[in-house]
N, C-alpha and C. Protein backbone atom coordinates (compact mmCIF):
# COMPACT_ATOMS: atom_id res chain seq x y z
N UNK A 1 93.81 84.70 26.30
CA UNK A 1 95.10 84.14 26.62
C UNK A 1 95.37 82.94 25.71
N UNK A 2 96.67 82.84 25.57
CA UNK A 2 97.04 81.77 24.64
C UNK A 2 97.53 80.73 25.29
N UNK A 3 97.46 79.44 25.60
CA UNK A 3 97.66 78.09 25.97
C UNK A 3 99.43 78.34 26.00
N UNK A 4 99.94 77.80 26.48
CA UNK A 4 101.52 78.15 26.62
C UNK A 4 101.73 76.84 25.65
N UNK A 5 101.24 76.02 25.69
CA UNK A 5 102.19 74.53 24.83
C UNK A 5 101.75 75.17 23.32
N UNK A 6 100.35 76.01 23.23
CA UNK A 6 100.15 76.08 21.95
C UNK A 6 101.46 77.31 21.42
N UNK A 7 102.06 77.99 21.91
CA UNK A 7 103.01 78.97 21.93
C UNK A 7 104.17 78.09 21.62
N UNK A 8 104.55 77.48 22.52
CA UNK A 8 105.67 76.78 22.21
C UNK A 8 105.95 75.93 21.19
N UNK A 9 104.63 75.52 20.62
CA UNK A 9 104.61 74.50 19.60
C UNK A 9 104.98 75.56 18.28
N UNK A 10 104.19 76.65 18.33
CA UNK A 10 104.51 77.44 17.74
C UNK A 10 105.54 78.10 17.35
N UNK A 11 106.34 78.23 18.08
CA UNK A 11 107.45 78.56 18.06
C UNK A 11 108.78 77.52 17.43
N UNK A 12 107.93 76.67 17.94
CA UNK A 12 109.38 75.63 17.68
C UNK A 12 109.33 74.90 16.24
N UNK A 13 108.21 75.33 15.24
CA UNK A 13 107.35 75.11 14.08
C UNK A 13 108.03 76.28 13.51
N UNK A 14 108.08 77.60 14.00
CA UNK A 14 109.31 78.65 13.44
C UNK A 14 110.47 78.15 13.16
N UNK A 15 110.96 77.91 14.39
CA UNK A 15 112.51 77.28 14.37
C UNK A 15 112.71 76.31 13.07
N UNK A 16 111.93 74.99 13.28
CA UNK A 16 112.08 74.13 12.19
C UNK A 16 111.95 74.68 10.89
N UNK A 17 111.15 75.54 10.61
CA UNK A 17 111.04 76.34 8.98
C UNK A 17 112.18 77.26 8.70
N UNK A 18 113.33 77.52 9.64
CA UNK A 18 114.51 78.16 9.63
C UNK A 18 115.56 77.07 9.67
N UNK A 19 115.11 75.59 9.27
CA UNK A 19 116.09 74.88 9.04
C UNK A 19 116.80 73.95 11.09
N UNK A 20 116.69 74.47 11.89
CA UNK A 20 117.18 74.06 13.38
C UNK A 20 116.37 73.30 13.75
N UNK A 21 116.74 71.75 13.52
CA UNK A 21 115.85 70.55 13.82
C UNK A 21 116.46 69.81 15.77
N UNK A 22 117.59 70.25 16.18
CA UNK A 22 117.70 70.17 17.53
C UNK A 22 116.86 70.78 18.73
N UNK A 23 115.77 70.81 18.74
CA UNK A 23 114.95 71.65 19.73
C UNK A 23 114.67 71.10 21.04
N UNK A 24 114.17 71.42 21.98
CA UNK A 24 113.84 70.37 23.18
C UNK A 24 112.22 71.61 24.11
N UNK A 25 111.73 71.11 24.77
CA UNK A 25 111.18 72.14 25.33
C UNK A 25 110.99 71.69 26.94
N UNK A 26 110.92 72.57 27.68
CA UNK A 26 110.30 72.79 29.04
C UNK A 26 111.66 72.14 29.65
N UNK A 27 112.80 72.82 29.65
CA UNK A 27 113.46 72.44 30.58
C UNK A 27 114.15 73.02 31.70
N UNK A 28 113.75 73.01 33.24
CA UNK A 28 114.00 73.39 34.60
C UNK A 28 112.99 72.70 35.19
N UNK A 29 113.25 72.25 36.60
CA UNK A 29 112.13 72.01 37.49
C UNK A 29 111.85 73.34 37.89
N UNK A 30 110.96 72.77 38.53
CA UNK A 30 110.05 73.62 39.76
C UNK A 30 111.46 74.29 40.01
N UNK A 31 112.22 73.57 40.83
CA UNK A 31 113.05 74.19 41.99
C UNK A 31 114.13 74.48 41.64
N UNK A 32 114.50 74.81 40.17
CA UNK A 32 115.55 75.55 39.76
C UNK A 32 115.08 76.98 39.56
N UNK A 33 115.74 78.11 39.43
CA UNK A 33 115.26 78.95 39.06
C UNK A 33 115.48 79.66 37.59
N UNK A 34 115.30 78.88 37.10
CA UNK A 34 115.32 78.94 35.23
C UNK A 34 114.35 78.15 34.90
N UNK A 35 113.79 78.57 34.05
CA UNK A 35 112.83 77.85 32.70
C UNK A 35 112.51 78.07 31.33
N UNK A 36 113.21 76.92 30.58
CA UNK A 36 113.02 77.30 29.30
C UNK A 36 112.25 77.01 28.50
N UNK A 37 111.01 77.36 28.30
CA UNK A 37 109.79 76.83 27.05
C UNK A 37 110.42 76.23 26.05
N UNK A 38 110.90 76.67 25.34
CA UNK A 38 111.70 75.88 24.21
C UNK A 38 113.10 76.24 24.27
N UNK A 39 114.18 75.19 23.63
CA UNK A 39 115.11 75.31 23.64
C UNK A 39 116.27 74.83 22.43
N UNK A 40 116.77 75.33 22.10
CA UNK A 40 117.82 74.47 20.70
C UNK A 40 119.29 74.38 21.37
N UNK A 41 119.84 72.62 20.54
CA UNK A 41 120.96 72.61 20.89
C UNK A 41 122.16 72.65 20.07
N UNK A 42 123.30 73.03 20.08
CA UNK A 42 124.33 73.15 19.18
C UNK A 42 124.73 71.53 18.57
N UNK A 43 125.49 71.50 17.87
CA UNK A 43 126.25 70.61 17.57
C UNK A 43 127.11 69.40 18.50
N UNK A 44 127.22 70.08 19.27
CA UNK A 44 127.63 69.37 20.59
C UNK A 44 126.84 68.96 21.56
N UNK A 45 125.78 69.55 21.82
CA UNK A 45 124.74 69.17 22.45
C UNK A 45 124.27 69.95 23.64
N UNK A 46 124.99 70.91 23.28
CA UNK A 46 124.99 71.91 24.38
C UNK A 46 123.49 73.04 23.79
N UNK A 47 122.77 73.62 24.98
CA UNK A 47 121.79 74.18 25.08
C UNK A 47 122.51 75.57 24.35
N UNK A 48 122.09 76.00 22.95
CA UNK A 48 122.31 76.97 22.52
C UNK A 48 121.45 78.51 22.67
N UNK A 49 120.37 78.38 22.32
CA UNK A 49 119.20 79.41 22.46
C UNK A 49 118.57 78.74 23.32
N UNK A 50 118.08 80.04 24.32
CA UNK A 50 116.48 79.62 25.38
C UNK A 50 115.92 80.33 24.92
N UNK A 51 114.35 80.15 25.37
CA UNK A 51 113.79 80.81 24.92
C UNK A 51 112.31 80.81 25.86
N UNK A 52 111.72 81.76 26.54
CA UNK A 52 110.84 81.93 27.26
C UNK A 52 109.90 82.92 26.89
N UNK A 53 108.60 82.38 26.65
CA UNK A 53 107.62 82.79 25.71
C UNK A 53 106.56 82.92 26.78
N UNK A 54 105.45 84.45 26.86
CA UNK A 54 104.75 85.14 27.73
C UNK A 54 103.85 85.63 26.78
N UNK A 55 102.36 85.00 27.18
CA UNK A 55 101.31 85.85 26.28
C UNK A 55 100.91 87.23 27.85
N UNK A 56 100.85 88.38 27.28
CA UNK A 56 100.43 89.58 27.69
C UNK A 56 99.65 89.88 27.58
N UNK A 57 98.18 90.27 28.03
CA UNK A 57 97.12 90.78 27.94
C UNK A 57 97.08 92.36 27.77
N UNK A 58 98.19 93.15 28.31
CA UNK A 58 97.65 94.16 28.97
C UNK A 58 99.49 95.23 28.69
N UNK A 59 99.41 96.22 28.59
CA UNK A 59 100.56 97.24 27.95
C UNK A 59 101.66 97.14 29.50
N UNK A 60 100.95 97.60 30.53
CA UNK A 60 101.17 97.58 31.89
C UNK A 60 101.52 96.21 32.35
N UNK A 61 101.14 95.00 31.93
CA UNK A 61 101.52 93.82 32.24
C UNK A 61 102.79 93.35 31.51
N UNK A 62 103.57 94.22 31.00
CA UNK A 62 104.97 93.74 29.95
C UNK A 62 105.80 93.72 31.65
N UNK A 63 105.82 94.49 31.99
CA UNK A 63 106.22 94.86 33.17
C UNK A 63 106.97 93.63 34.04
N UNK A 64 105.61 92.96 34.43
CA UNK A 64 105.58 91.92 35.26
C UNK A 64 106.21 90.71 33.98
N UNK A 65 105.85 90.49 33.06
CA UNK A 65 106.40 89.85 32.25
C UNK A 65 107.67 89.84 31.51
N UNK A 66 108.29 90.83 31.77
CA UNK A 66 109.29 90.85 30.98
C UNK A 66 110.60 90.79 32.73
N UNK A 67 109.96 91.01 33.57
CA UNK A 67 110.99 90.70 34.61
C UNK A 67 110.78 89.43 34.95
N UNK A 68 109.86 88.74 34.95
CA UNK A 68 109.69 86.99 35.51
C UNK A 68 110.52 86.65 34.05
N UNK A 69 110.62 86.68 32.73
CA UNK A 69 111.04 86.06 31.93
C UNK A 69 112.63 86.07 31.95
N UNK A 70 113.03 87.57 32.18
CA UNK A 70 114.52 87.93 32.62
C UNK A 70 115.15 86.82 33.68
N UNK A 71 114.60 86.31 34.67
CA UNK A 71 114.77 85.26 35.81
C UNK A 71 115.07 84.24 35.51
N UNK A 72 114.16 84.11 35.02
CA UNK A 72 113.58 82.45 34.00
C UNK A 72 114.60 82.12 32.64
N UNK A 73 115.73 83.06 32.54
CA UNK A 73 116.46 82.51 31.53
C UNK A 73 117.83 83.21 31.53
N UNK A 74 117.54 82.92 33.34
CA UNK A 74 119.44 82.57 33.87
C UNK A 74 119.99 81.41 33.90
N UNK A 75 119.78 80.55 32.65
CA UNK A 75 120.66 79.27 33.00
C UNK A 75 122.24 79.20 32.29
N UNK A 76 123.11 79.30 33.47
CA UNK A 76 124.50 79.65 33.00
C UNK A 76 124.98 78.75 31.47
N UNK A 77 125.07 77.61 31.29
CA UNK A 77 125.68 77.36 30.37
C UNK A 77 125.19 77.50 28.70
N UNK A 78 124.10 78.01 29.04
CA UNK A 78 123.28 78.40 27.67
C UNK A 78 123.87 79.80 27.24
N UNK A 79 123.87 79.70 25.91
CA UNK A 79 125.06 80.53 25.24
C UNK A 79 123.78 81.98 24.68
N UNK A 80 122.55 81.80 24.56
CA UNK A 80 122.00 83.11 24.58
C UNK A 80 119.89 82.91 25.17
N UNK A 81 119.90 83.70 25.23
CA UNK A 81 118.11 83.37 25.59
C UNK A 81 117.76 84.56 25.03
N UNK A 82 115.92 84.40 24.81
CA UNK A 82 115.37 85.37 24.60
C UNK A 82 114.24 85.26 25.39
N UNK A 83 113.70 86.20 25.52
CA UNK A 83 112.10 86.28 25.92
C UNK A 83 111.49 86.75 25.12
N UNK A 84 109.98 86.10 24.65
CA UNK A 84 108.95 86.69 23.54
C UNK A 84 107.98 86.42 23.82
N UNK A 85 107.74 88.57 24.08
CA UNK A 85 106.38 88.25 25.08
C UNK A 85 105.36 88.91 24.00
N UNK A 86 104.55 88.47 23.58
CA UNK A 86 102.99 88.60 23.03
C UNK A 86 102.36 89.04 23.43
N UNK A 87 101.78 90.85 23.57
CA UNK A 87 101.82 91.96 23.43
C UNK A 87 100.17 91.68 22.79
N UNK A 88 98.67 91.79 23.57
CA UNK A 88 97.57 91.54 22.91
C UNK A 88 97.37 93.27 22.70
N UNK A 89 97.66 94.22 22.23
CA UNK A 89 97.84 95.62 22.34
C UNK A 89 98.17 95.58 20.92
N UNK A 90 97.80 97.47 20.36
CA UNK A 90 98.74 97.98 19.50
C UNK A 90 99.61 98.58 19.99
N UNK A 91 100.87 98.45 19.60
CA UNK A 91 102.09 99.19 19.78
C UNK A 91 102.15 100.72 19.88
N UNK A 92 101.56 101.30 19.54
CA UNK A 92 101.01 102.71 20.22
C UNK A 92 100.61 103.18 21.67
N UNK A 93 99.98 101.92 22.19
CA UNK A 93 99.59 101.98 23.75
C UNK A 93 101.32 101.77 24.42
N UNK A 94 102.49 101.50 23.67
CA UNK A 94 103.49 101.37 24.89
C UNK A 94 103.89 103.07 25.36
N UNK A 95 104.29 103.03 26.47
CA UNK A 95 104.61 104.17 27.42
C UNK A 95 105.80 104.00 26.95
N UNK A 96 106.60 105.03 27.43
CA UNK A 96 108.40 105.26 27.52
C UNK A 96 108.81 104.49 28.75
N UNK A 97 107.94 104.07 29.75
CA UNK A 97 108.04 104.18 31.66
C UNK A 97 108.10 102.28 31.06
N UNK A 98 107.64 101.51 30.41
CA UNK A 98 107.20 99.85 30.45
C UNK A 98 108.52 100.01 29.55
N UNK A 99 108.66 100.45 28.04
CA UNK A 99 109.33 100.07 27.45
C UNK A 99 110.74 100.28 28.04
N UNK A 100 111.38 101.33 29.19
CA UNK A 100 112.24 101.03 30.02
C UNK A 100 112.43 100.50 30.91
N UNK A 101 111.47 99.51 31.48
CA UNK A 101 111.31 98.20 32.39
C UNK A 101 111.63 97.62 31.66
N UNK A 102 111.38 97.29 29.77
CA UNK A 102 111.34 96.14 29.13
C UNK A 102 113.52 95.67 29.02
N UNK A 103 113.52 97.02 28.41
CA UNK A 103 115.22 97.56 28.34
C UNK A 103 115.98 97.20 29.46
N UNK A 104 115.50 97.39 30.38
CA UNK A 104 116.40 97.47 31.91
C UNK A 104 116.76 95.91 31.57
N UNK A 105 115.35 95.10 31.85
CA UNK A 105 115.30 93.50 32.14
C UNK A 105 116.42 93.01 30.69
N UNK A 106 115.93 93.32 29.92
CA UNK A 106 116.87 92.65 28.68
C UNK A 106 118.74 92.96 29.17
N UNK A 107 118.89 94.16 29.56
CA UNK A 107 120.30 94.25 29.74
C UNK A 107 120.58 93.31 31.04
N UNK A 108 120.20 93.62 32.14
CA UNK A 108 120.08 93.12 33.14
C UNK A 108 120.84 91.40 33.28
N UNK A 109 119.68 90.92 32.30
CA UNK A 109 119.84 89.40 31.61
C UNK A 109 121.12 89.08 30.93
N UNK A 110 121.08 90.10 29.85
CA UNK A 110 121.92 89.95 28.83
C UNK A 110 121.02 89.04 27.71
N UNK A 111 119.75 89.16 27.62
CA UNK A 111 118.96 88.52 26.97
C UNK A 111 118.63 89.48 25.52
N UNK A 112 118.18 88.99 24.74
CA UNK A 112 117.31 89.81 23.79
C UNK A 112 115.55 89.55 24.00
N UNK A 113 114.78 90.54 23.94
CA UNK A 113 113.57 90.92 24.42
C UNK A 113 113.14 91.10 22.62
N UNK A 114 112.14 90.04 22.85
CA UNK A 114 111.24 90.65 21.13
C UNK A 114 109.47 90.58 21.80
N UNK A 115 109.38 92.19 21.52
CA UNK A 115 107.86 92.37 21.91
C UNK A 115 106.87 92.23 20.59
N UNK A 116 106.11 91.61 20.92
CA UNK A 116 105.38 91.69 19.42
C UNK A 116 104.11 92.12 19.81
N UNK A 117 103.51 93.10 19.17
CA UNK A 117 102.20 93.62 19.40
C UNK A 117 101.42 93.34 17.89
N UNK A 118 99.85 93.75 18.44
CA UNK A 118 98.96 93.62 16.73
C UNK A 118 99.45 93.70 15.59
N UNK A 119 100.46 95.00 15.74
CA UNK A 119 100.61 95.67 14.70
C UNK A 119 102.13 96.06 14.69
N UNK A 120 102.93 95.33 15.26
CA UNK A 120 103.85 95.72 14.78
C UNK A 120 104.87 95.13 15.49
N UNK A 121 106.54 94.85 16.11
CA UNK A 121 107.29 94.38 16.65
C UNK A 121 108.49 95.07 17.42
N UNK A 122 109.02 95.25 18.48
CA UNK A 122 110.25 95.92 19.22
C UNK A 122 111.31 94.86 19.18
N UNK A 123 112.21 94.78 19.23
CA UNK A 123 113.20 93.88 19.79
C UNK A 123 114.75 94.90 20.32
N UNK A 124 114.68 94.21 21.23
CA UNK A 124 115.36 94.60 22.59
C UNK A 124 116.23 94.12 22.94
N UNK A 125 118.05 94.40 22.73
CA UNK A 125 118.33 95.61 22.37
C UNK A 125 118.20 95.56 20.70
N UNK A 126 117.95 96.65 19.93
CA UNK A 126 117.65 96.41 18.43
C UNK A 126 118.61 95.26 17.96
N UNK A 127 119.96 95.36 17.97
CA UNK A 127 120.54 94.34 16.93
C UNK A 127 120.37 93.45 17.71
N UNK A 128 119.92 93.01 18.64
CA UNK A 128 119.85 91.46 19.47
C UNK A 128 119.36 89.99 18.57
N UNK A 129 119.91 89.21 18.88
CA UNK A 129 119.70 88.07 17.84
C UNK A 129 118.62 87.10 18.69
N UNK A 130 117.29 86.84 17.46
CA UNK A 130 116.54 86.02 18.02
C UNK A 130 116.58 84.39 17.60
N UNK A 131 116.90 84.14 16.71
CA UNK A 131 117.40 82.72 16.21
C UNK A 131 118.81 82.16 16.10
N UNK A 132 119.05 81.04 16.39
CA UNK A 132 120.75 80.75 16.13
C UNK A 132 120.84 81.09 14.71
C-alpha cells in the first residue's frame, strides 16, 4: 500500500510540472460528505479540479474503490473531479463485471475515472479530462 500523503504529494508534483501552481490538498471534514486529496483553483479562486486518489491492491477491490471515490467528490461548486485509483494489478486481470462498476460510478458522478494498472492505463469515460 502506498501512504496517501505520499500519493498526493505526488500528484500535486504532476500538476506543478504541467505548469498549475494553485493547488490545495485535503479539503472536507469528517462530517461533510466530500473529500478532496488534492485540489486546484481557478483564477478566481474557485475550486476547479478535485481530485481523489485510491491505492488498490486487488482487481475486485476497484469496486469498493471506485464507488467510495464517486461519493467523495460530490462537492457542488467544484467545476470537475476525478478519481485515480492505482490498480497494483496488470490490466489483463480486469473483468467486464468491475470495469462496469468502474463506468457506472464515473457517470453516476459525472466524474472522470483514470485507472492505472502495471502496465498500462483506462480512463473513464475515454475523452474525460484529467488536468485543467
Amino acid at each position: 500500500m502506498v501512504p496517501a500523503a505520499y500519493m498526493a504529494l505526488t500528484h500535486a508534483t504532476e500538476l506543478q510540472s504541467r505548469g498549475i501552481t494553485h493547488l490545495g490538498f485535503e479539503f472536507g471534514k469528517e462530517t461533510d460528505p466530500w473529500d478532496l486529496d488534492v485540489y486546484t483553483r481557478d483564477a478566481s479562486g474557485d475550486i476547479d479540479y478535485g481530485y481523489q486518489l485510491k491505492d488498490v491492491n486487488s482487481i475486485n477491490k476497484i469496486k469498493d474503490r471506485a464507488s467510495s471515490a464517486a461519493k467523495q467528490l460530490q462537492y457542488e461548486p467544484m467545476r470537475h473531479g476525478v478519481a485515480i485509483l492505482d490498480v497494483h494489478q496488470p490490466i489483463s486481470r480486469l473483468t467486464s463485471k468491475v470495469f462496469a462498476v468502474a463506468e457506472r460510478e464515473a457517470r453516476k458522478s459525472g466524474a472522470t475515472f483514470l485507472l492505472r494498472f502495471e502496465d498500462g492505463a483506462i480512463t473513464i469515460p475515454p475523452n474525460g479530462s484529467i488536468f485543467p
